[in-house]
C-alpha atoms as a PDB file:
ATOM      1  CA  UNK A   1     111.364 189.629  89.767  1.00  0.00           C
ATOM      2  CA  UNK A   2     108.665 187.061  91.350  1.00  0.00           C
ATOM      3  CA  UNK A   3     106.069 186.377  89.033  1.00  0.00           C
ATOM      4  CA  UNK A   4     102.092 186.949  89.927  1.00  0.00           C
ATOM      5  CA  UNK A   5     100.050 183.654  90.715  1.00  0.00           C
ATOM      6  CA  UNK A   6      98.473 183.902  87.354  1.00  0.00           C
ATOM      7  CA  UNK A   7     101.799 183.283  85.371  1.00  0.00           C
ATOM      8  CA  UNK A   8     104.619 181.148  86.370  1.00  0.00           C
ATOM      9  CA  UNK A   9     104.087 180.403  89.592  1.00  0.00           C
ATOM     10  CA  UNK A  10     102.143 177.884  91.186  1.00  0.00           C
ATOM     11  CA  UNK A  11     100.456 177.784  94.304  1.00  0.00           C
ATOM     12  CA  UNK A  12     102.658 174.846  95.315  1.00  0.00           C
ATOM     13  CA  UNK A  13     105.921 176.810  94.922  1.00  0.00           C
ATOM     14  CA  UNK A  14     104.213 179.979  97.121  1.00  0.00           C
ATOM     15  CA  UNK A  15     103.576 177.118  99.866  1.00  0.00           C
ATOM     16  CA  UNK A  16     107.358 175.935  99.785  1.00  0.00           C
ATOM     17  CA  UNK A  17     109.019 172.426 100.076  1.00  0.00           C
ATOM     18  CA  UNK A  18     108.215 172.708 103.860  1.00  0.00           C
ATOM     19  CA  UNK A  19     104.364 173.004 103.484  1.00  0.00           C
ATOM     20  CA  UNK A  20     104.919 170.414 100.836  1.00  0.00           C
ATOM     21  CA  UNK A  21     105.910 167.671 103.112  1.00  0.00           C
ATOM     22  CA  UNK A  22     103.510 168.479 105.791  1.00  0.00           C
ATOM     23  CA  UNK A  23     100.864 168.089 103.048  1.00  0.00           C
ATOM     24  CA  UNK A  24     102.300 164.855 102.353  1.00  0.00           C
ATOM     25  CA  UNK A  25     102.303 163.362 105.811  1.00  0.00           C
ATOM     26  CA  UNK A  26      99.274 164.745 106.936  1.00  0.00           C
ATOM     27  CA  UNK A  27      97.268 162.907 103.623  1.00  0.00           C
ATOM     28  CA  UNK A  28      98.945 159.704 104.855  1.00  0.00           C
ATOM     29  CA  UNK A  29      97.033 159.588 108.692  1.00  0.00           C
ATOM     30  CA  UNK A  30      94.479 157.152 108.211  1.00  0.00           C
ATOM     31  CA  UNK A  31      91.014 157.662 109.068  1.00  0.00           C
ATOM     32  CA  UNK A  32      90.192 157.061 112.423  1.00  0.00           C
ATOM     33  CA  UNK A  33      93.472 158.115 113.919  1.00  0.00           C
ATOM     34  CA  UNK A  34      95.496 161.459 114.316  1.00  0.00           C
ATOM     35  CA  UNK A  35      98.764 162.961 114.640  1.00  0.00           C
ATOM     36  CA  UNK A  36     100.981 165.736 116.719  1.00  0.00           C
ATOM     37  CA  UNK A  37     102.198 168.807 115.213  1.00  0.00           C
ATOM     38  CA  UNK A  38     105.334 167.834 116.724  1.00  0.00           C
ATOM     39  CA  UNK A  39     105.031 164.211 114.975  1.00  0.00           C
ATOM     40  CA  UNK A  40     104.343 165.971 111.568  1.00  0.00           C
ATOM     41  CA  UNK A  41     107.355 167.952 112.121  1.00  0.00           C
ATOM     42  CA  UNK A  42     109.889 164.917 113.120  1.00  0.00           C
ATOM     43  CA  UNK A  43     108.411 162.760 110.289  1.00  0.00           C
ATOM     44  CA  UNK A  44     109.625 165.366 108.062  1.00  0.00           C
ATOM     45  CA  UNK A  45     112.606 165.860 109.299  1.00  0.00           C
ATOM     46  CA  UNK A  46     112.163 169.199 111.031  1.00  0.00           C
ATOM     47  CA  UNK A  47     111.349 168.375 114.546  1.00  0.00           C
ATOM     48  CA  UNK A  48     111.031 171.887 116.930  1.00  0.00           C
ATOM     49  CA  UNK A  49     108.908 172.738 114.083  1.00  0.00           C
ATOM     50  CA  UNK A  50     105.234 172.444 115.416  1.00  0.00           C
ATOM     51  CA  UNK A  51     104.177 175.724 115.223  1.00  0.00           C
ATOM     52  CA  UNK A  52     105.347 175.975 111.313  1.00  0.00           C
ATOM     53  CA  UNK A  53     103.385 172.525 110.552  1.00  0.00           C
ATOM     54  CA  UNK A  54     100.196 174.853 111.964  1.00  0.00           C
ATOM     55  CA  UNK A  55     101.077 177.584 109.403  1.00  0.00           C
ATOM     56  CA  UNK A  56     101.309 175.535 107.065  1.00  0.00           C
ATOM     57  CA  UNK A  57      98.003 173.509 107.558  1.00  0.00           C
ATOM     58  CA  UNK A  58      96.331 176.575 107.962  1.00  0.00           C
ATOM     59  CA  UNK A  59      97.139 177.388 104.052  1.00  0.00           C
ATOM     60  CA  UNK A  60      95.997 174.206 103.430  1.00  0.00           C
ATOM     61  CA  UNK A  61      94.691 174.528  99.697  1.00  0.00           C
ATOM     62  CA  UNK A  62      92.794 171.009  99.817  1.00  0.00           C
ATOM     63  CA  UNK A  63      91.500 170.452 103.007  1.00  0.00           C
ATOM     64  CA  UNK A  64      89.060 167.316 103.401  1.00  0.00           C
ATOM     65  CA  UNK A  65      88.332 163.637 103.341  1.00  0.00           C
ATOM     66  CA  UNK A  66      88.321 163.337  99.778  1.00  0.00           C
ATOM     67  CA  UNK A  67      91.033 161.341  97.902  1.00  0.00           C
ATOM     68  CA  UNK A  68      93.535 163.568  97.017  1.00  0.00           C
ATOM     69  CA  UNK A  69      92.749 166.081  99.772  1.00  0.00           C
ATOM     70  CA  UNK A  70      94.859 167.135 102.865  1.00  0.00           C
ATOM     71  CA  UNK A  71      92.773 166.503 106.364  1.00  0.00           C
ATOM     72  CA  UNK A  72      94.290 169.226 108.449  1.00  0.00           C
ATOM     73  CA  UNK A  73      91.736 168.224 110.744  1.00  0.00           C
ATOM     74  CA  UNK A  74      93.480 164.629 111.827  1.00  0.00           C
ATOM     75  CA  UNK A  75      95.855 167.246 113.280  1.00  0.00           C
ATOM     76  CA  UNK A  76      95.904 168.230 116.978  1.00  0.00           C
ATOM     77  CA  UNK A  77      98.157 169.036 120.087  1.00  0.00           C
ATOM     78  CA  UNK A  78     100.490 166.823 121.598  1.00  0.00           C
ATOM     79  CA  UNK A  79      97.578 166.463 124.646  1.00  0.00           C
ATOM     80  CA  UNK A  80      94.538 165.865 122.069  1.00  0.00           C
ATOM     81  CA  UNK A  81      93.049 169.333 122.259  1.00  0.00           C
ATOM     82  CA  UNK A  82      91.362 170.741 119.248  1.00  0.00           C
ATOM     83  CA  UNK A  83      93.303 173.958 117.449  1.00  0.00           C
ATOM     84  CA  UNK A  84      91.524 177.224 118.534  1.00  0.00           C
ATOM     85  CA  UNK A  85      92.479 178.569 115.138  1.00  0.00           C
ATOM     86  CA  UNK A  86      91.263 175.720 113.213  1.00  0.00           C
ATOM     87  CA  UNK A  87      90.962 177.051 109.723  1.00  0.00           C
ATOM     88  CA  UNK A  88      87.907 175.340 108.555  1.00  0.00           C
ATOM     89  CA  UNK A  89      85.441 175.870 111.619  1.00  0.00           C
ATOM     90  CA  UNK A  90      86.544 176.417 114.519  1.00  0.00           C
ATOM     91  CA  UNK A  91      87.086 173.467 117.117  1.00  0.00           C
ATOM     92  CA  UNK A  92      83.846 172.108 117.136  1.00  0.00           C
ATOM     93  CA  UNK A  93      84.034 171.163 113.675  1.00  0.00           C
ATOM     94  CA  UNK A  94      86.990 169.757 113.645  1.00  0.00           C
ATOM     95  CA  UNK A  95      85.714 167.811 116.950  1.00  0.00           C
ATOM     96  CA  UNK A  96      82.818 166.764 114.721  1.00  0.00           C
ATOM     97  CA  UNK A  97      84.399 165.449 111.628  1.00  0.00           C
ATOM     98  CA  UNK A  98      86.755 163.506 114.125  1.00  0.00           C
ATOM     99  CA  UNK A  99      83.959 161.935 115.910  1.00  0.00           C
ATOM    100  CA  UNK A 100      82.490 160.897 111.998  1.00  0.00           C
ATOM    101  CA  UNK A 101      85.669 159.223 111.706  1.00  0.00           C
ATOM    102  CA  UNK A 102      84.997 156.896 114.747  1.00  0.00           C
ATOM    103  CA  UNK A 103      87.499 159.072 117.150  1.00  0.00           C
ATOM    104  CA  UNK A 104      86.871 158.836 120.873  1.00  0.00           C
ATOM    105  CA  UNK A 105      87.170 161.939 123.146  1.00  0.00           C
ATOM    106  CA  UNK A 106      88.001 162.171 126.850  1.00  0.00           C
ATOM    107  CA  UNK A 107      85.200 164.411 129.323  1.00  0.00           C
ATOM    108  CA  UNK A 108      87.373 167.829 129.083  1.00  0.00           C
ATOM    109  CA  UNK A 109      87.135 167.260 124.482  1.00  0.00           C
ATOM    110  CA  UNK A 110      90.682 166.025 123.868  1.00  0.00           C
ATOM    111  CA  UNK A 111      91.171 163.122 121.690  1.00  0.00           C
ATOM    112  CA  UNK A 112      92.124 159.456 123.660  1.00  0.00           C
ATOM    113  CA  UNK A 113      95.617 160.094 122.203  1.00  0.00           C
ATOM    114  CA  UNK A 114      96.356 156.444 123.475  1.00  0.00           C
ATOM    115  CA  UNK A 115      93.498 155.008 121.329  1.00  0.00           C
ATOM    116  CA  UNK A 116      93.703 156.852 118.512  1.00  0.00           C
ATOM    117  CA  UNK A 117      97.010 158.609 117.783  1.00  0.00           C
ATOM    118  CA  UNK A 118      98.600 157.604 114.790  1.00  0.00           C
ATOM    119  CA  UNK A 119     102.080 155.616 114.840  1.00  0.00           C
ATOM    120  CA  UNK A 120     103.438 156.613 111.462  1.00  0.00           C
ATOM    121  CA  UNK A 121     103.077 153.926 109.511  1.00  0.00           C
ATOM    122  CA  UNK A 122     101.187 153.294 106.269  1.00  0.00           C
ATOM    123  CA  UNK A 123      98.054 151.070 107.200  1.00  0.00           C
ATOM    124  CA  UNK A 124      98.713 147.452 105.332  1.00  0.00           C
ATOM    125  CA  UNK A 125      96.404 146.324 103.012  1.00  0.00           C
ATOM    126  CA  UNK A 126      97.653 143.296 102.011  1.00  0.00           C
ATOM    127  CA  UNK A 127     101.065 141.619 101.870  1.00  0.00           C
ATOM    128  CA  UNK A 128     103.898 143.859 104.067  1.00  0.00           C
ATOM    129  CA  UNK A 129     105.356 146.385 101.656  1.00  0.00           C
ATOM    130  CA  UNK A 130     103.234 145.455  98.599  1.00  0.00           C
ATOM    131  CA  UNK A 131     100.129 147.464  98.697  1.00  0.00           C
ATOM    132  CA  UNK A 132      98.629 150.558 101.653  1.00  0.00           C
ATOM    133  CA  UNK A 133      95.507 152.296 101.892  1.00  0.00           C
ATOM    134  CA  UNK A 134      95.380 155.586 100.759  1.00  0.00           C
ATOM    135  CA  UNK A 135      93.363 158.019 102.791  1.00  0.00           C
ATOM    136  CA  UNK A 136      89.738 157.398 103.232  1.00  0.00           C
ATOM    137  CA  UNK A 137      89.072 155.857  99.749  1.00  0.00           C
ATOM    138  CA  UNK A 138      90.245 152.694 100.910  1.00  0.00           C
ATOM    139  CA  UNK A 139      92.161 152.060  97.453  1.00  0.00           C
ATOM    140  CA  UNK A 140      95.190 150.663  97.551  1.00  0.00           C
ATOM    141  CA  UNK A 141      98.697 151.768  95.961  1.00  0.00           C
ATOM    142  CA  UNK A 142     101.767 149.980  95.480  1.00  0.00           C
ATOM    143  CA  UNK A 143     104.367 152.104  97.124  1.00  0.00           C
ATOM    144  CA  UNK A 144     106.779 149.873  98.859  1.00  0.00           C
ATOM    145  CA  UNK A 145     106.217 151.026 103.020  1.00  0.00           C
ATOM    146  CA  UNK A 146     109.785 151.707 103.488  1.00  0.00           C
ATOM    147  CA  UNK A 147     108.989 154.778 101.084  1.00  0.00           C
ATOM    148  CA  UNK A 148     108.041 156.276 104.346  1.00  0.00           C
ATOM    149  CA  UNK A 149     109.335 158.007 107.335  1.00  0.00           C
ATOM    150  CA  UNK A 150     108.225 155.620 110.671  1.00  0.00           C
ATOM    151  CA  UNK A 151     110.710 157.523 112.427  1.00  0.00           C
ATOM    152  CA  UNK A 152     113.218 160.304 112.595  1.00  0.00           C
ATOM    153  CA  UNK A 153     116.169 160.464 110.688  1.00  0.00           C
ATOM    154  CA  UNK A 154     119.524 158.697 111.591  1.00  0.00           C
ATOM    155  CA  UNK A 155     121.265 162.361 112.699  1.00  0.00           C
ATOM    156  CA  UNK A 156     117.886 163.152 114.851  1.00  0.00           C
ATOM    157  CA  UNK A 157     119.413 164.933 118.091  1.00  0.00           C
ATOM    158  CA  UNK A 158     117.110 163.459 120.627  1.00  0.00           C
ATOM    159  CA  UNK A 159     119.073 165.802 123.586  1.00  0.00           C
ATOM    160  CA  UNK A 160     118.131 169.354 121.536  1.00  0.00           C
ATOM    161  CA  UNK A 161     114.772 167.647 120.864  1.00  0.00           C
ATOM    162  CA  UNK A 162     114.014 167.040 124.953  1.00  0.00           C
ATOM    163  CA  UNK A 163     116.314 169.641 126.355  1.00  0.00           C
ATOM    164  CA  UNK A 164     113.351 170.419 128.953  1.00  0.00           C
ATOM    165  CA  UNK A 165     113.413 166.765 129.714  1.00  0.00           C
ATOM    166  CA  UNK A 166     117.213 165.100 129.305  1.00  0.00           C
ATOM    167  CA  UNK A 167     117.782 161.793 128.792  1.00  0.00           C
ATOM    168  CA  UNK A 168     120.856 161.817 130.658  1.00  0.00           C
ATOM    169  CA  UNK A 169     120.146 161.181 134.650  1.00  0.00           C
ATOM    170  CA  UNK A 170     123.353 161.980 136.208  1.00  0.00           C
ATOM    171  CA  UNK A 171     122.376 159.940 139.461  1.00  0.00           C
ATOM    172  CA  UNK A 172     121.688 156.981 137.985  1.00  0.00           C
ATOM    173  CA  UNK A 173     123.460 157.107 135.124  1.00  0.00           C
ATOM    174  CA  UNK A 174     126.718 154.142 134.164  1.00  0.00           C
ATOM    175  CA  UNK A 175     128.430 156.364 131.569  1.00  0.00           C
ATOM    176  CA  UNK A 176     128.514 159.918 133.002  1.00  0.00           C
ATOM    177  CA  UNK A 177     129.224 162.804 129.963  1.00  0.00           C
ATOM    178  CA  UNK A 178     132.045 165.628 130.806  1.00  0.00           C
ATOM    179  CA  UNK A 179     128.912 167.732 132.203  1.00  0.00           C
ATOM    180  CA  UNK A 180     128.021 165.429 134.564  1.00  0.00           C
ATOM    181  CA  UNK A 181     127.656 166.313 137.854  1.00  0.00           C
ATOM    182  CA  UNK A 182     128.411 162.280 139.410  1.00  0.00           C
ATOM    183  CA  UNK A 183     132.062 161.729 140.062  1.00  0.00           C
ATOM    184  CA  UNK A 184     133.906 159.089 137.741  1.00  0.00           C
ATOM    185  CA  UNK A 185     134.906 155.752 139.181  1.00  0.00           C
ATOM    186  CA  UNK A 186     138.553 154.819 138.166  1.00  0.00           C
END
């Protein structure tokens, strides 16, 4: 039998291990930068998982700037639009609490993604792998950076990952795979 909120169970185990880790990432974008749904996703090791990370933000229990908070808003599509569905007030809000952050929009509202989209690592504060910053506070911890994902894990299957757009190019390619549609050069 599952137990009611007010005994056992937390809100953290109704959210999952999933939401978890999408909390996690999300209160590691610094200010002043933003991330992908699909970069959440890969960072935690569930890339194809976009639309989850958006359930999952949208339960956010601590949404914010504060220490300790999650900013769901440093969140938005791969192209820099706002979310429609943005739990905490619509687009325009999150536009606005971008644009507080020093965030730079483009003249249809999307975010410069090339300025300002975040490249997955901690922000340094200090000697490499001694100290980061911690959200907006500014205070630093001594995690070592390698604690963190910069980039998908070693078994990442880039080919499922693109399938609309292949890596493999059979006309130009040196090594063609048993699918290929080149002829192989004795």
């Amino acid at each position: 039998m599952v137990a009611p909120i007010s005994e056992e169970r937390t809100e953290g185990d109704l959210m999952g291990d999933y939401a978890n880790r999408v909390f996690a990432v999300v209160r590691r974008i610094p200010r002043g930068k933003v991330a992908t749904y699909g970069q959440v996703a890969r960072l935690i090791g569930a890339p194809r998982t976009a639309r989850y990370v958006g359930y999952a933000l949208h339960a956010n229990p601590e949404p914010g700037t504060d220490p300790g908070s999650t900013p769901c808003h440093r969140v938005v599509f791969k192209d820099g639009r706002m979310a429609t569905g943005f739990a905490f007030g619509g687009p325009d809000e999150q536009r606005g609490m971008l644009a507080a952050e020093g965030i730079a929009f483009d003249e249809e509202g999307r975010v410069l993604m090339e300025e300002f989209q975040w490249d997955g690592r901690p922000e340094s504060a200090g000697a490499p792998g001694n100290a980061h910053v911690t959200g907006d506070s500014g205070a630093a911890d001594t995690a070592d950076a390698t604690d963190y994902p910069t980039a998908p894990p070693p078994d990442f299957d880039w080919e499922a990952e693109l399938a609309e757009h292949p890596l493999h190019h059979c006309e130009t390619c040196a090594a063609p795979r048993p699918d290929c549609k080149k002829e192989r050069h004795a």
